[in-house]
N, C-alpha and C. Protein backbone atom coordinates (compact mmCIF):
# COMPACT_ATOMS: atom_id res chain seq x y z
N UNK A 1 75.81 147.51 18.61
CA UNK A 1 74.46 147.53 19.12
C UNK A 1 73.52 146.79 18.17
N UNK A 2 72.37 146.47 18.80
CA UNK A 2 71.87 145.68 17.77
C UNK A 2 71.02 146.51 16.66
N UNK A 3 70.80 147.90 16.87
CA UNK A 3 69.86 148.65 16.46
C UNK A 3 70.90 149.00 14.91
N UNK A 4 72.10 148.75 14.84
CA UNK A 4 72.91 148.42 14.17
C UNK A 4 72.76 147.48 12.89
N UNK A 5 72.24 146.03 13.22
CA UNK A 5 71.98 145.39 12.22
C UNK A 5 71.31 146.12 11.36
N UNK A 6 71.71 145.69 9.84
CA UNK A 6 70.62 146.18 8.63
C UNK A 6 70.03 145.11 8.23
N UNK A 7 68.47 145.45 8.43
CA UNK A 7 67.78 144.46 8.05
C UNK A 7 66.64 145.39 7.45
N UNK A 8 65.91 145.21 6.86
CA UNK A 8 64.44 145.73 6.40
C UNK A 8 63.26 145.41 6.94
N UNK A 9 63.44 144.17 7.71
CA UNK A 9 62.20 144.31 8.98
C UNK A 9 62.80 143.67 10.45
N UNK A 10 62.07 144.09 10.98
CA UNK A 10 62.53 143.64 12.40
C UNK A 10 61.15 143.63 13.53
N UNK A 11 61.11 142.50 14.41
CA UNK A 11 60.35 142.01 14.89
C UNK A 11 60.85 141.35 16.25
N UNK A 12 60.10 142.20 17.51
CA UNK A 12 60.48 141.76 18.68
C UNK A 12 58.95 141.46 19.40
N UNK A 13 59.49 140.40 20.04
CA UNK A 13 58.26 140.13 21.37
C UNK A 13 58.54 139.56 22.48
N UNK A 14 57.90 140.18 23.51
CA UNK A 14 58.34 141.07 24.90
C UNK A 14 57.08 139.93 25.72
N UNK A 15 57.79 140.76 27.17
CA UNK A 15 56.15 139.90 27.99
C UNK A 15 55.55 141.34 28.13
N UNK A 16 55.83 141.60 29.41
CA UNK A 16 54.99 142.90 30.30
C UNK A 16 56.11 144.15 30.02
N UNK A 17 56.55 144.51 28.94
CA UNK A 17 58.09 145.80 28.74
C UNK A 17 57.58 146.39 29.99
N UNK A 18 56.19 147.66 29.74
CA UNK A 18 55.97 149.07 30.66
C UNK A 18 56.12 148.14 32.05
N UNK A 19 56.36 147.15 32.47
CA UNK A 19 55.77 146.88 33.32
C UNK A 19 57.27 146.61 34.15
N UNK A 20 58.29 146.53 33.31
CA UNK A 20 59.84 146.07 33.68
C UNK A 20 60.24 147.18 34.35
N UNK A 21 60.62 148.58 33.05
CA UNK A 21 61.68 149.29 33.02
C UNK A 21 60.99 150.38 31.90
N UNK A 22 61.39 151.33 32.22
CA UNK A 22 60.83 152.69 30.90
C UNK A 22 62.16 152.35 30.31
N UNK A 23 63.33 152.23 30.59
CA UNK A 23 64.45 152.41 29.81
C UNK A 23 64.53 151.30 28.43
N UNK A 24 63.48 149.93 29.47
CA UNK A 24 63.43 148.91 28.35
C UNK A 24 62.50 148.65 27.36
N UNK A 25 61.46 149.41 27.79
CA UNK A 25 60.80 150.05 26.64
C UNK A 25 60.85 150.86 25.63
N UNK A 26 61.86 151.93 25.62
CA UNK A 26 63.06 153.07 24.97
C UNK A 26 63.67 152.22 24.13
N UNK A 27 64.26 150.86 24.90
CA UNK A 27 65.42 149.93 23.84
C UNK A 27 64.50 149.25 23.07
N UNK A 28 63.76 148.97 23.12
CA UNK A 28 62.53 147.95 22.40
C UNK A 28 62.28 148.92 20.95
N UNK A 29 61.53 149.90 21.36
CA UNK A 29 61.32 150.83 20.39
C UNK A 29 62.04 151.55 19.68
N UNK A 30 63.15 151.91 20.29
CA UNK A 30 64.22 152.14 19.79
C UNK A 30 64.95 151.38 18.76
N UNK A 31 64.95 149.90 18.59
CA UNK A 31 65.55 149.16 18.20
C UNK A 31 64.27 148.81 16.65
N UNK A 32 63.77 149.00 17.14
CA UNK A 32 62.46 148.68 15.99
C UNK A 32 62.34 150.07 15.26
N UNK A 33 62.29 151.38 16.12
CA UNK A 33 61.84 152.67 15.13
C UNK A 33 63.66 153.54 15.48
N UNK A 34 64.20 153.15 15.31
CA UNK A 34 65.17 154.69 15.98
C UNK A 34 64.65 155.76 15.93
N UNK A 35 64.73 156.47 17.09
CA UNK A 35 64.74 157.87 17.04
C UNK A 35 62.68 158.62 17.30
N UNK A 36 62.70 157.28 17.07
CA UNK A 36 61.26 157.54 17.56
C UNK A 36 60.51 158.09 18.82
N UNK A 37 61.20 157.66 19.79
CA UNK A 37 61.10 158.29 21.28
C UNK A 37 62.26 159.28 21.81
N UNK A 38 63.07 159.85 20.48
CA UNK A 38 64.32 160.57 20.22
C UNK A 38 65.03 159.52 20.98
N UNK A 39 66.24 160.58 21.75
CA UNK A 39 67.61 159.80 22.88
C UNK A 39 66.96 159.03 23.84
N UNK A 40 67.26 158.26 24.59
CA UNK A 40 67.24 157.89 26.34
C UNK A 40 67.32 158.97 26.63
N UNK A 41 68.19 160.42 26.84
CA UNK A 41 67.76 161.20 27.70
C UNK A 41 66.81 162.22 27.37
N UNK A 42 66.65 161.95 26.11
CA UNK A 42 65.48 163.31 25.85
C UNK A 42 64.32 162.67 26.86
N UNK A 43 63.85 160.99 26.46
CA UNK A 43 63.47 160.22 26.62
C UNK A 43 62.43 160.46 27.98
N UNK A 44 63.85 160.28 28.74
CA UNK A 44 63.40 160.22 30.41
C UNK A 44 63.50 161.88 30.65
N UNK A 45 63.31 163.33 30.03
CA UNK A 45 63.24 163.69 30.48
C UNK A 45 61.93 164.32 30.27
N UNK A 46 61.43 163.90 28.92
CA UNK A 46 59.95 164.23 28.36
C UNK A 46 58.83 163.52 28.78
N UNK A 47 58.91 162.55 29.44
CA UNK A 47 58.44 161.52 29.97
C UNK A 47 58.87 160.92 31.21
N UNK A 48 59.93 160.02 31.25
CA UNK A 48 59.91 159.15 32.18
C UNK A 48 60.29 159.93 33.51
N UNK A 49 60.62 161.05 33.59
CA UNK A 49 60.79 161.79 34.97
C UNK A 49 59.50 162.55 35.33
N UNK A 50 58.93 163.11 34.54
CA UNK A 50 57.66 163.46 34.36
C UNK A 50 56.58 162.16 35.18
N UNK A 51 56.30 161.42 34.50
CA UNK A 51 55.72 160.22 35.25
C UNK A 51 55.69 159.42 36.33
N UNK A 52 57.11 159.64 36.78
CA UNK A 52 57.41 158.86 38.00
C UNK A 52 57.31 159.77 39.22
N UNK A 53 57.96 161.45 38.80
CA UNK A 53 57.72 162.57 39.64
C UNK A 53 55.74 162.33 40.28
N UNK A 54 54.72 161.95 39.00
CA UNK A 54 53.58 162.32 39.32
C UNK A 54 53.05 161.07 39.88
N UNK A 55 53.86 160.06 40.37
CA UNK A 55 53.83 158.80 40.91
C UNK A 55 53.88 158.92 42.33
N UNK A 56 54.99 159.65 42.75
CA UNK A 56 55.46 160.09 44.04
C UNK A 56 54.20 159.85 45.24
N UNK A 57 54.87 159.59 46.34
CA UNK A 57 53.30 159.41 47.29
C UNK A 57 53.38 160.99 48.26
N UNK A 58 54.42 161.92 47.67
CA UNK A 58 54.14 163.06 47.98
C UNK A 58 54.23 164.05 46.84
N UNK A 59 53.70 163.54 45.97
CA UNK A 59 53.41 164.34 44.81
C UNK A 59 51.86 165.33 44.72
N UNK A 60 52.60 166.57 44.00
CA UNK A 60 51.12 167.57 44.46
C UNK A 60 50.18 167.08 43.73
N UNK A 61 48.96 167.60 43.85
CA UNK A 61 47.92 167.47 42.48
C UNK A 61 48.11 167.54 41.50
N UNK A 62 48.64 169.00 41.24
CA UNK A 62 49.28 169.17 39.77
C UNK A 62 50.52 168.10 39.34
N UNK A 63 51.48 167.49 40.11
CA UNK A 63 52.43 166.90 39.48
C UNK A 63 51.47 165.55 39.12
N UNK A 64 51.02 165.05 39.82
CA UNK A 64 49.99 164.05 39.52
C UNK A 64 49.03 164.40 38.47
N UNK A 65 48.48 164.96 38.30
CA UNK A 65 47.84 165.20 36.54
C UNK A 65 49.29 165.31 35.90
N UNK A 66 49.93 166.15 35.77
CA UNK A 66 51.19 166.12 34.93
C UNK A 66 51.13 165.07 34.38
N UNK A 67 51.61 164.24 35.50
CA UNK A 67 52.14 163.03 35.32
C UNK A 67 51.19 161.82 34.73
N UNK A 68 49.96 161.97 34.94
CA UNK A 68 48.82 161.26 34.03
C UNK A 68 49.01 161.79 32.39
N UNK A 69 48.77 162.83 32.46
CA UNK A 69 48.43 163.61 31.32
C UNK A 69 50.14 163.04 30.35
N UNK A 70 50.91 163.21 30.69
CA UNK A 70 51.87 162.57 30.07
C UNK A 70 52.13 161.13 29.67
N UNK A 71 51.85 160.13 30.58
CA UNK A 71 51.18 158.97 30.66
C UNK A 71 50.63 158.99 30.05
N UNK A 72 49.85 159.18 28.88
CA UNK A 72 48.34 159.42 28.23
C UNK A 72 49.28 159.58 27.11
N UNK A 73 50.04 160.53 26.71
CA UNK A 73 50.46 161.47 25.59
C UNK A 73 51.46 159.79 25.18
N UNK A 74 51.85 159.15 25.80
CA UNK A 74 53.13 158.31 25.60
C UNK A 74 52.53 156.82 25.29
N UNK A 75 51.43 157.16 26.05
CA UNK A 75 50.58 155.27 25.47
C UNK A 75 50.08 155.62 24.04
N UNK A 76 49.09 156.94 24.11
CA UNK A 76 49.04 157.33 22.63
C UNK A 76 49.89 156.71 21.42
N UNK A 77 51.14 157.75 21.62
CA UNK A 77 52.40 157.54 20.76
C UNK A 77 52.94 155.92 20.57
N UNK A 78 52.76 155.40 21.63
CA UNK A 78 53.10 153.69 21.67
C UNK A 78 52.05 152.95 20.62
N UNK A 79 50.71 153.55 20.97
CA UNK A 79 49.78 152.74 20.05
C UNK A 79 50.20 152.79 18.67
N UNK A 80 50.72 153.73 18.07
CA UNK A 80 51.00 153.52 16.56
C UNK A 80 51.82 152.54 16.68
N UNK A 81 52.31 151.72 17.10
CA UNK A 81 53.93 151.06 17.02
C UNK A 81 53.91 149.69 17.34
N UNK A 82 53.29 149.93 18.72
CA UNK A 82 53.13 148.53 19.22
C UNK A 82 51.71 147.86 19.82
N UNK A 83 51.71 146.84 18.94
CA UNK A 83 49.96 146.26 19.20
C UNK A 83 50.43 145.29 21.10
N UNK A 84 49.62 145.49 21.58
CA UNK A 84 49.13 145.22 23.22
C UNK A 84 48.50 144.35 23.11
N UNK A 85 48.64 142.91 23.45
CA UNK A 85 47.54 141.64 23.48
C UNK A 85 47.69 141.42 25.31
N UNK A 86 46.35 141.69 25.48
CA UNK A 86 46.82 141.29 27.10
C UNK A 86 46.06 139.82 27.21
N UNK A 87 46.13 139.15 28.41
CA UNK A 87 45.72 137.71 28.70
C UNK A 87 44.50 137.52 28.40
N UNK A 88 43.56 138.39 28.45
CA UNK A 88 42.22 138.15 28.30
C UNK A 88 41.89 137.99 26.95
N UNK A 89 42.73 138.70 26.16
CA UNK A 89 42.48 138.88 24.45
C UNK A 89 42.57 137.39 24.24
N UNK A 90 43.65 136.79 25.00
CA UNK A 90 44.37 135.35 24.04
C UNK A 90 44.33 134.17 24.77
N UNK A 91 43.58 134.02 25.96
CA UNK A 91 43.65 132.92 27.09
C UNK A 91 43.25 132.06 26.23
N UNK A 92 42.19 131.95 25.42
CA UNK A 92 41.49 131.33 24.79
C UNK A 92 42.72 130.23 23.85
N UNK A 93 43.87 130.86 23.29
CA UNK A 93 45.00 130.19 22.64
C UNK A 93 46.42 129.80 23.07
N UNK A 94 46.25 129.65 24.77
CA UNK A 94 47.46 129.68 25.43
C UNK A 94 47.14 128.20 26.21
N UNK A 95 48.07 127.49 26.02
CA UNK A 95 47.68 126.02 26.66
C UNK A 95 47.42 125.95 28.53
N UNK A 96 46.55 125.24 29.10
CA UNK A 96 46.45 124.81 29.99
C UNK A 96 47.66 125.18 31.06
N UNK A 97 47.76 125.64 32.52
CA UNK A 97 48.46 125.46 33.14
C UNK A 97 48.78 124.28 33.60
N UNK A 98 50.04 123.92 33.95
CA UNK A 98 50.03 122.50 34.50
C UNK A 98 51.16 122.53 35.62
N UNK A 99 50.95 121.90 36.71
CA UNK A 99 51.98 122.05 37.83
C UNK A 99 52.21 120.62 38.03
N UNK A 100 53.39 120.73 37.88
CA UNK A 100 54.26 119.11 38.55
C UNK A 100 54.79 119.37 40.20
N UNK A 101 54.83 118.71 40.94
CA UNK A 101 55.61 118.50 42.49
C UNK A 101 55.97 117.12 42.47
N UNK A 102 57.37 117.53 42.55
CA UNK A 102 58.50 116.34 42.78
C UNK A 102 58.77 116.83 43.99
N UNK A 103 58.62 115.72 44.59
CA UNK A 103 59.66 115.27 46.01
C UNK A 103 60.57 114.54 45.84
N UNK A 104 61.74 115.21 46.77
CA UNK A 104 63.24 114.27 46.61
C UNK A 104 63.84 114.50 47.85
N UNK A 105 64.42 114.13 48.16
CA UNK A 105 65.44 113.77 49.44
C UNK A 105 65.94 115.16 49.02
N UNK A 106 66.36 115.48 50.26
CA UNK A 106 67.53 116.18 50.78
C UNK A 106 69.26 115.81 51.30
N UNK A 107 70.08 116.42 50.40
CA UNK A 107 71.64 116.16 50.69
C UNK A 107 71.67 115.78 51.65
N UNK A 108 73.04 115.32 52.27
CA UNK A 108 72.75 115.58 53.69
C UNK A 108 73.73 117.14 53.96
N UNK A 109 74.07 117.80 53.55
CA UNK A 109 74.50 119.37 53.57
C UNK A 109 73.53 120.35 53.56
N UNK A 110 71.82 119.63 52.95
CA UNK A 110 70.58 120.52 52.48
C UNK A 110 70.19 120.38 53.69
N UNK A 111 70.04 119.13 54.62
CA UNK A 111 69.45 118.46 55.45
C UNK A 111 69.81 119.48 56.82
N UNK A 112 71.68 119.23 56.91
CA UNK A 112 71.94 120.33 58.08
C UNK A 112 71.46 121.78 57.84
N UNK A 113 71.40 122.09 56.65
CA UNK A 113 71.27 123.83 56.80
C UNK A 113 69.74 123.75 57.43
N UNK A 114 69.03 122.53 56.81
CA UNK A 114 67.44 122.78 56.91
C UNK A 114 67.14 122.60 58.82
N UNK A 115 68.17 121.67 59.19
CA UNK A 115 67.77 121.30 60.80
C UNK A 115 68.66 122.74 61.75
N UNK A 116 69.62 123.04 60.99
CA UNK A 116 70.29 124.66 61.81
C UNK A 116 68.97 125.74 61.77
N UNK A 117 68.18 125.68 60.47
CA UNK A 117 67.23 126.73 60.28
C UNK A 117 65.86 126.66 61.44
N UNK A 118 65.58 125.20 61.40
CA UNK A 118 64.42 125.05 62.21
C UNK A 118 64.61 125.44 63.76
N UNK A 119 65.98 125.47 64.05
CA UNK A 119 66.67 125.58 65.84
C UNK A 119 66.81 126.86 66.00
N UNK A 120 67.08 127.61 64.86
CA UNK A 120 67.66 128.54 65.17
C UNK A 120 66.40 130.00 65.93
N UNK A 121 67.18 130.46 66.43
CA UNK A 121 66.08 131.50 67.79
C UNK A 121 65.47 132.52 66.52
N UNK A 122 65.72 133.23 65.55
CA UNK A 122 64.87 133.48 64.99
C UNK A 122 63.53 132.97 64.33
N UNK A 123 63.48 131.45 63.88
CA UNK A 123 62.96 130.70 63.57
C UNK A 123 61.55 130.20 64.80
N UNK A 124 62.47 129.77 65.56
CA UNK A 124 61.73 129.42 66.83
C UNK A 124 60.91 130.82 67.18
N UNK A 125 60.86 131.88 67.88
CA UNK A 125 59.89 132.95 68.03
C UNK A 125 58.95 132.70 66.95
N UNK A 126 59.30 132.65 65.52
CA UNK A 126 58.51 133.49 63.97
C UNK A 126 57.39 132.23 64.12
N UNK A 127 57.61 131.09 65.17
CA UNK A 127 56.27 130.04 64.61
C UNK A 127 55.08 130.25 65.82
C-alpha cells in the first residue's frame, strides 16, 4: 500500500475528493495522517452512513439534522488537515480557457454507423 512508503513528508493534490467518493477521501487522508479518520469502517460508520442516511429523499427530520450535524463535525476535523482552494480563491492564477474544433472526415465504418443511426425508427420519432 502506499500508506506504506516511509517518507517524512508526504504531499497529495486532488481535484473535487468530497465530491468523488467518501471512501476516497478516507484514502487521501489516510495516506497523509493514518489513523486519523481511524479504519474505513469505523469511518463509514461514524460518518459516512450517518450522512448519506440524512441525504435520503425519505429521510426524517431528525435523520436530516443528524446527518448535517455530522457533516459539520467531519468538515471541522478535515479543516485541520486539508487546506480547500476553491475556483474563486485562484481563477485569478489559472490560465485562460481555450477550445480547439477540428473537423475531420469520417471512416467510412464511422460514416455507416452514423447513416444506420440517422434511419433508424428510434432516431426518426426523437427529431
Amino acid at each position: 500500500m502506499c500508506r506504506d512508503i516511509r517518507n517524512p513528508k508526504r504531499f497529495g493534490l486532488t481535484g473535487t475528493v468530497i465530491q468523488n467518493s467518501f471512501e476516497e477521501l478516507w484514502t487521501l487522508i489516510d495516506f497523509h495522517y493514518p489513523g486519523f479518520l481511524g479504519t474505513l469502517d469505523y469511518f463509514r460508520k461514524k460518518y459516512v452512513n450517518i450522512i448519506k442516511n440524512g441525504q435520503r429523499h425519505d429521510a426524517s427530520n431528525s435523520e436530516i439534522l443528524l446527518g448535517r450535524k455530522t457533516a459539520s463535525k467531519l468538515a471541522k476535523k478535515l479543516k485541520t488537515v486539508m487546506l480547500r482552494r476553491t475556483k474563486s480563491l485562484i481563477a485569478n492564477e489559472l490560465p485562460g480557457k481555450e477550445d480547439n474544433v477540428v473537423f475531420c472526415q469520417l471512416s467510412p465504418l464511422q460514416l455507416k454507423c452514423y447513416e444506420r443511426l440517422l434511419s433508424s425508427p428510434l432516431y426518426v420519432t426523437m427529431r
